[in-house]
Protein backbone atom coordinates (compact mmCIF):
# COMPACT_ATOMS: atom_id res chain seq x y z
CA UNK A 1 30.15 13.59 31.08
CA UNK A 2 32.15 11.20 28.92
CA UNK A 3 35.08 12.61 26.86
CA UNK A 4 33.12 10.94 23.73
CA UNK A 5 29.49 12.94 24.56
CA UNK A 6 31.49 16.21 25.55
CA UNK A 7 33.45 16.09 21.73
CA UNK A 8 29.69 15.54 20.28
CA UNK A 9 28.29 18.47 22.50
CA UNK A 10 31.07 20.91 21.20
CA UNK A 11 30.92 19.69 17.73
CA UNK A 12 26.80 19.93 17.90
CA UNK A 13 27.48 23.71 19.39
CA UNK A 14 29.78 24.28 16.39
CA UNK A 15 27.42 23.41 13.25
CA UNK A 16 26.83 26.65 11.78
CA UNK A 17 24.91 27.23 8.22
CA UNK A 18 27.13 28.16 5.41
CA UNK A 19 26.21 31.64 4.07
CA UNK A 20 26.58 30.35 0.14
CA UNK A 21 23.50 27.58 1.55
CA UNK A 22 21.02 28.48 -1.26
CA UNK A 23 17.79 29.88 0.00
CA UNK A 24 14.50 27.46 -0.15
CA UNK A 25 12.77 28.92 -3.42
CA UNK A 26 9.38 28.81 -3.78
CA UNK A 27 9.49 26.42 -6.91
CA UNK A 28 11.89 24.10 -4.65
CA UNK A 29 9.61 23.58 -2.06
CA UNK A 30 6.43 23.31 -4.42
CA UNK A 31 8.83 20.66 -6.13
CA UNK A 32 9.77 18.53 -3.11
CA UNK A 33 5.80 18.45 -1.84
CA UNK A 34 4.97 17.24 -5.24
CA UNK A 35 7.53 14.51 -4.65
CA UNK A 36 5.90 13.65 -1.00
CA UNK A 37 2.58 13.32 -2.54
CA UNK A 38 4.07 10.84 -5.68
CA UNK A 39 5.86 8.67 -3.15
CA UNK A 40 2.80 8.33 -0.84
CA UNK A 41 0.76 7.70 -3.19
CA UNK A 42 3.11 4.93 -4.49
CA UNK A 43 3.67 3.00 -1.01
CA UNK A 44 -0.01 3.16 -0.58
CA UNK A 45 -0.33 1.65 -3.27
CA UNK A 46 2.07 -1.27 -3.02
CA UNK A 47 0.89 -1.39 0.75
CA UNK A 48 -2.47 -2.24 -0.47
CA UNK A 49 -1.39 -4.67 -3.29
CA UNK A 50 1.17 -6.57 -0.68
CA UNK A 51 -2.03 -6.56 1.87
CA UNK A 52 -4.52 -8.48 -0.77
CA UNK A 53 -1.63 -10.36 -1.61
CA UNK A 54 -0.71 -11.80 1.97
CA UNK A 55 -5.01 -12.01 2.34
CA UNK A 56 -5.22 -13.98 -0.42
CA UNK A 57 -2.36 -16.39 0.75
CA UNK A 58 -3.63 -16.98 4.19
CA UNK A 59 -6.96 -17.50 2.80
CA UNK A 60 -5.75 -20.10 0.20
CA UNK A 61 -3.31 -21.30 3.59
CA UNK A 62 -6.62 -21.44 5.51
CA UNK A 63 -8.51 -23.29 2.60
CA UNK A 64 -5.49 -25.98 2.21
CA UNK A 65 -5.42 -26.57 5.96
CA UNK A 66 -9.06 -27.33 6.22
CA UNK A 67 -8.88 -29.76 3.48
CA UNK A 68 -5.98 -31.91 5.40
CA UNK A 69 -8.31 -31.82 8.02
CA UNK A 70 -11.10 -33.96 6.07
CA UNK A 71 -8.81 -36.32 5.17
């Protein structure tokens, strides 16, 4: 083992949590789910707004192209 991934193995050994870490309250975690569900909800969101978006352009890319065809 490398001197590098031997220093990371003793310093991974060492991490120890502090005993003034705050508890997870009950509010806190309540708090932090709510915030998963908002952001979710918000990249679905965009997700589906950038998805009609980039439909509508390859449809308008596909509608262009077929017209330099008749030409």
């Amino acid at each position: 083992m490398s001197l590098f991934y031997w220093y990371i193995y003793i310093m991974k050994n060492e991490i120890e949590i502090p005993d003034h870490f705050p508890d997870a309250k009950e509010k806190d975690i309540k708090a932090a789910a709510k915030r998963r569900e908002d952001y979710s909800i918000t990249r679905d969101l965009r997700a589906k707004e950038e998805n009609e978006a980039i439909a509508r352009r390859l449809l308008r890319d596909k509608e262009n192209k077929g017209e330099d065809n008749t030409v």
